[in-house]
Protein backbone atom coordinates (compact mmCIF):
# COMPACT_ATOMS: atom_id res chain seq x y z
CA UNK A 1 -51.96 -4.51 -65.64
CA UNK A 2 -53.23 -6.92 -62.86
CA UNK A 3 -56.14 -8.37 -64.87
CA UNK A 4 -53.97 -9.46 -67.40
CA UNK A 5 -51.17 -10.62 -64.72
CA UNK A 6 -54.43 -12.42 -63.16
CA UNK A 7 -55.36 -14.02 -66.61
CA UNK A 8 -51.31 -14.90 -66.92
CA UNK A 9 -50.57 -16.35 -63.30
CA UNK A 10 -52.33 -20.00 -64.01
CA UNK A 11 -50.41 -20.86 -67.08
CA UNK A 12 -46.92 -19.96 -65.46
CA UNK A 13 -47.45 -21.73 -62.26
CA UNK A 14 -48.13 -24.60 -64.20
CA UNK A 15 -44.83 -24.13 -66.27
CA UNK A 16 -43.08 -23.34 -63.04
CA UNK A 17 -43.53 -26.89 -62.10
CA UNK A 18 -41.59 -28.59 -64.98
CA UNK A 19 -38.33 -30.27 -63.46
CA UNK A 20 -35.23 -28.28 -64.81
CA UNK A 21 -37.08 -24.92 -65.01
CA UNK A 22 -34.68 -22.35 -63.67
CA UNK A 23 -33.92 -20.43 -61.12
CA UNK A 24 -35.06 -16.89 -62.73
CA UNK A 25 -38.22 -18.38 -64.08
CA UNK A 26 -39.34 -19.67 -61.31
CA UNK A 27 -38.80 -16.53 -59.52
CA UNK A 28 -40.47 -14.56 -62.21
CA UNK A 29 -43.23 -16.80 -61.72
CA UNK A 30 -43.25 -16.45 -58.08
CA UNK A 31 -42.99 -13.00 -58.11
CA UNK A 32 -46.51 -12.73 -59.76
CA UNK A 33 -48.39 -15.40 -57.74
CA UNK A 34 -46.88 -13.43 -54.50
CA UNK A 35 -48.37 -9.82 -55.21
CA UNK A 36 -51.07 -10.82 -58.32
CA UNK A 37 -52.51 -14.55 -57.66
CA UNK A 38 -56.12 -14.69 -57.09
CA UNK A 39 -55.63 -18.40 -56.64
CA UNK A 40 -56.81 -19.65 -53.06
CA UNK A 41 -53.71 -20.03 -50.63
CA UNK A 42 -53.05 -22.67 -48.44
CA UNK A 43 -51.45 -23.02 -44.49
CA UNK A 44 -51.57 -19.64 -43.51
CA UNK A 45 -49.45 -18.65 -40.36
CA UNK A 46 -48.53 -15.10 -39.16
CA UNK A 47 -45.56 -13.95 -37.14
CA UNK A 48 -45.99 -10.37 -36.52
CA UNK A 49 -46.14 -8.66 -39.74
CA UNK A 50 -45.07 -11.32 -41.68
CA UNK A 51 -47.35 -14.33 -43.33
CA UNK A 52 -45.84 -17.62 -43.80
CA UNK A 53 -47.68 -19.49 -46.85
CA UNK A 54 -47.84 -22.55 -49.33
CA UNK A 55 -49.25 -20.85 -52.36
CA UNK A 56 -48.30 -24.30 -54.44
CA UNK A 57 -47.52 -27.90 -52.96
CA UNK A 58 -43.98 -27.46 -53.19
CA UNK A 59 -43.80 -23.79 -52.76
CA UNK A 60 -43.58 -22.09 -49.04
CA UNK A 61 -43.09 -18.46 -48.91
CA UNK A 62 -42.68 -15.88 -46.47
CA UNK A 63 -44.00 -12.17 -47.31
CA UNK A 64 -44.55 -8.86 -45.50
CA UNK A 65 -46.95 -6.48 -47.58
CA UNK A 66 -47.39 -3.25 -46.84
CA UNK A 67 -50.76 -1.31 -48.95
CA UNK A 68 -51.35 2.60 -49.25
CA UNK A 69 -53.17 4.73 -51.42
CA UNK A 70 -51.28 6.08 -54.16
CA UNK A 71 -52.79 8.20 -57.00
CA UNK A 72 -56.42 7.35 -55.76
CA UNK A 73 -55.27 3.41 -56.17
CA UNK A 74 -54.51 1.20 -53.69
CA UNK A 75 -50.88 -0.04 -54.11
CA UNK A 76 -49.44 -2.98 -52.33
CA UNK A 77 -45.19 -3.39 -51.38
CA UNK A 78 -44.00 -6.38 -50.75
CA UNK A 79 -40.62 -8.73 -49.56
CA UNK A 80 -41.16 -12.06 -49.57
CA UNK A 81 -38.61 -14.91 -49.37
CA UNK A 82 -39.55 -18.07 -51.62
CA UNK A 83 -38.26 -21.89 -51.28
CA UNK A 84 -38.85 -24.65 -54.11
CA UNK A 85 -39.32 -27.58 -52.06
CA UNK A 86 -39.31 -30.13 -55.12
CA UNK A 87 -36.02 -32.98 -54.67
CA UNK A 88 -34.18 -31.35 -57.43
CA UNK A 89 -34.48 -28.07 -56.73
CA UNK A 90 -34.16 -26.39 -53.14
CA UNK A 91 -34.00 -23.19 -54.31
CA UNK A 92 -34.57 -20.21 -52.16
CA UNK A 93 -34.29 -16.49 -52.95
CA UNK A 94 -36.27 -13.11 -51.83
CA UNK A 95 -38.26 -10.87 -53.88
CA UNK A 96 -38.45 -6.74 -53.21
CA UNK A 97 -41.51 -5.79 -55.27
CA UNK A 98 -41.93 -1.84 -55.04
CA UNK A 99 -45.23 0.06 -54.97
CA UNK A 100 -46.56 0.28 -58.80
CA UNK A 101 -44.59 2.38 -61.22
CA UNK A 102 -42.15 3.71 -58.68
CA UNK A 103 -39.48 1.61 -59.55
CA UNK A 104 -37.45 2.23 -63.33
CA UNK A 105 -33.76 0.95 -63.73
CA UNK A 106 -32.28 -0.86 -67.08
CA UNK A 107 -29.01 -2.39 -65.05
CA UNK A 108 -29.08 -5.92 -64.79
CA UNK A 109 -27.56 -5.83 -61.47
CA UNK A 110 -29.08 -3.76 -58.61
CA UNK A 111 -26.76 -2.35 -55.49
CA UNK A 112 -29.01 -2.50 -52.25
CA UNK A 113 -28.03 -1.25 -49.02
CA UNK A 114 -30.26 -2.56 -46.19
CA UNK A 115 -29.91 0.16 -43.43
CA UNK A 116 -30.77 -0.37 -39.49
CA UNK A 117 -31.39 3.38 -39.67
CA UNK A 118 -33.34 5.54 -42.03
CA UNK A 119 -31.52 8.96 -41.60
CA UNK A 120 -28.09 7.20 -41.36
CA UNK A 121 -25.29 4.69 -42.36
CA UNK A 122 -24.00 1.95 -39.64
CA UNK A 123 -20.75 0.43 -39.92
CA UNK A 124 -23.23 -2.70 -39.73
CA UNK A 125 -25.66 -1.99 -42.52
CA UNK A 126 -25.51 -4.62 -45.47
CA UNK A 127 -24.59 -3.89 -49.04
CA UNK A 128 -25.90 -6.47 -51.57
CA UNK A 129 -26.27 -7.24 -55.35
CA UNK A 130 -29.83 -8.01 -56.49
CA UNK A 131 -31.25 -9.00 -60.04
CA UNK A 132 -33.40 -6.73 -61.68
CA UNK A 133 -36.47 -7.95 -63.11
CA UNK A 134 -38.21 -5.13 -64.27
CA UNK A 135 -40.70 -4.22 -61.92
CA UNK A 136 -38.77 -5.94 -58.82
CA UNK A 137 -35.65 -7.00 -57.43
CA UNK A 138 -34.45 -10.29 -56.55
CA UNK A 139 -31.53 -12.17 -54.75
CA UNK A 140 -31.68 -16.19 -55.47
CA UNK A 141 -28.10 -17.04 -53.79
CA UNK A 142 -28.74 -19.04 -50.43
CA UNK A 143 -25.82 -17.14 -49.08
CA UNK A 144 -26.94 -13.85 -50.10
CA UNK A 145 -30.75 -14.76 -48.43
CA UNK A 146 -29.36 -16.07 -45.30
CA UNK A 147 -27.05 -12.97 -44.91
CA UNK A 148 -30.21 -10.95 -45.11
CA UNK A 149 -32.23 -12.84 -42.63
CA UNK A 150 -29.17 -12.69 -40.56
CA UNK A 151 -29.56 -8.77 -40.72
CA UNK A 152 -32.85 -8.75 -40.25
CA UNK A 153 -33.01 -11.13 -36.99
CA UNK A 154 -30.18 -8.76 -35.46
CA UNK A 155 -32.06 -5.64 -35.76
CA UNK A 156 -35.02 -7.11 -34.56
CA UNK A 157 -33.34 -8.87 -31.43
CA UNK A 158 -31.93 -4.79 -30.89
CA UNK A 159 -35.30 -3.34 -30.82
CA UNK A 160 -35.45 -2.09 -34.47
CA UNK A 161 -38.68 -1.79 -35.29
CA UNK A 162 -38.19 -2.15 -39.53
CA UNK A 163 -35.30 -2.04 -41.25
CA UNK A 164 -34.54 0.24 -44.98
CA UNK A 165 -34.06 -0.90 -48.23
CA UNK A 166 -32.38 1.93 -50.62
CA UNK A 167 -31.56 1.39 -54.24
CA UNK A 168 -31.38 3.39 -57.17
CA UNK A 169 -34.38 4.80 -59.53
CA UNK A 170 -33.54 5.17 -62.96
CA UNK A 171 -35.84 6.68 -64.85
CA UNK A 172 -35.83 7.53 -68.86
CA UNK A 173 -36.37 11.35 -67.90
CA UNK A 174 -35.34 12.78 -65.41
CA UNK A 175 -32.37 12.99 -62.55
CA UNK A 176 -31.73 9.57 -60.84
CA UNK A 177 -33.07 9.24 -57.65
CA UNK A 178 -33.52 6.68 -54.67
CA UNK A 179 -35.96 4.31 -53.56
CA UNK A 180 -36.47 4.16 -50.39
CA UNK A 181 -38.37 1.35 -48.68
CA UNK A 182 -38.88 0.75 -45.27
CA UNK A 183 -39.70 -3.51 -44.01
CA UNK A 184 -41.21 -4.45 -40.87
CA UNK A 185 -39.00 -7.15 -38.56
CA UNK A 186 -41.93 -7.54 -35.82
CA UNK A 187 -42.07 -11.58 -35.77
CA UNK A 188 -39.62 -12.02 -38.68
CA UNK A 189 -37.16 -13.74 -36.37
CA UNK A 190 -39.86 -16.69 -35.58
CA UNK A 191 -41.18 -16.37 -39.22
CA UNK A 192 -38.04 -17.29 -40.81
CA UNK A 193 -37.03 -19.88 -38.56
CA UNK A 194 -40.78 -21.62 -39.03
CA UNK A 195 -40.22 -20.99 -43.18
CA UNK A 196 -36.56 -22.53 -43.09
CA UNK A 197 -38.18 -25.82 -41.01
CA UNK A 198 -41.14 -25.92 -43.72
CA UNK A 199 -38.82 -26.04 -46.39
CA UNK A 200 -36.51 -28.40 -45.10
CA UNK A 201 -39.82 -30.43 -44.62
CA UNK A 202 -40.15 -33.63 -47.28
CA UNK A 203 -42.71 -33.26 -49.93
């Protein structure tokens, strides 16, 4: 599946960067350059766990990836928030992409609850809708993005060390179950605020 994402990724960046392309496209797009590109990456910065990057010219995005071995493969998670920086445009969203073939679920619209603890609810924890694209989940609202950096910058200034991400697995056979996956905050606070000043940054 990745050499043919790899063979793929060229052709839709390039088609990313028509003017009027939307929103899910481009995230569709982005989505594969974040966790698939082998395309060199420029203006690398790191805040803790997190990597702040300009994989395209008018692209910035902000990922944390997390890579274990899973069935004797090496498989890669990975949130990463995304700004178009192109005049007509300004889009921003996130992007939740699971480990490999742990995530199944036909609904078009995903319930997330982002959780401060793993073992427990908080009066506090966020409950959001997400887009499902297949083999991730996204959220392209600028409100719905800002209320989860909000989150995120909260339980880091508290101590948190990462915060939970639970939403359901669907599968074709089987019982439903729940993903669970947890995000480093270390340096997300500074992160964000040096991705929201590189967006807002004329191209």
């Amino acid at each position: 599946m990745q050499l043919l994402f790899s063979f793929a990724i060229s052709d839709a960046m390039l088609s990313a960067r028509i003017v009027g392309v939307n929103m899910l496209r481009f995230f569709l797009y982005t989505a594969l350059a974040l966790n698939f590109s082998p395309l060199a990456v420029t203006a690398t910065d790191r805040y803790g766990a997190w990597l702040l990057e300009q994989p395209r010219s008018s692209m910035r995005t902000l990922s944390f990836k997390q890579s274990v071995q899973l069935n004797n493969k090496i498989e890669t998670l990975e949130l990463g928030f995304i700004c178009d920086q192109r005049k007509n445009s300004k889009g921003v969203g996130a992007i939740l992409i699971p480990f490999d073939g742990t995530f199944q679920n036909d609904q078009d619209v995903i319930p997330v609850l982002i959780q401060k603890n793993a073992d427990r609810y908080d009066p506090s924890d966020l409950l959001q809708n997400w887009k499902n694209g297949t083999e991730y989940i996204f959220v392209e609202s600028k409100d719905g993005v800002d209320e989860l950096a909000s989150f995120m910058k909260a339980n880091e200034m508290d101590g948190a060390q990462s915060v939970h991400f639970v939403f359901a697995n669907s599968p074709h056979e089987g019982p439903q179950t729940s993903n669970h996956v947890a995000i480093n905050v270390s340096g997300f606070s500074k992160g964000f605020d040096a991705f929201q000043m590189a967006c807002a940054s004329p191209q």
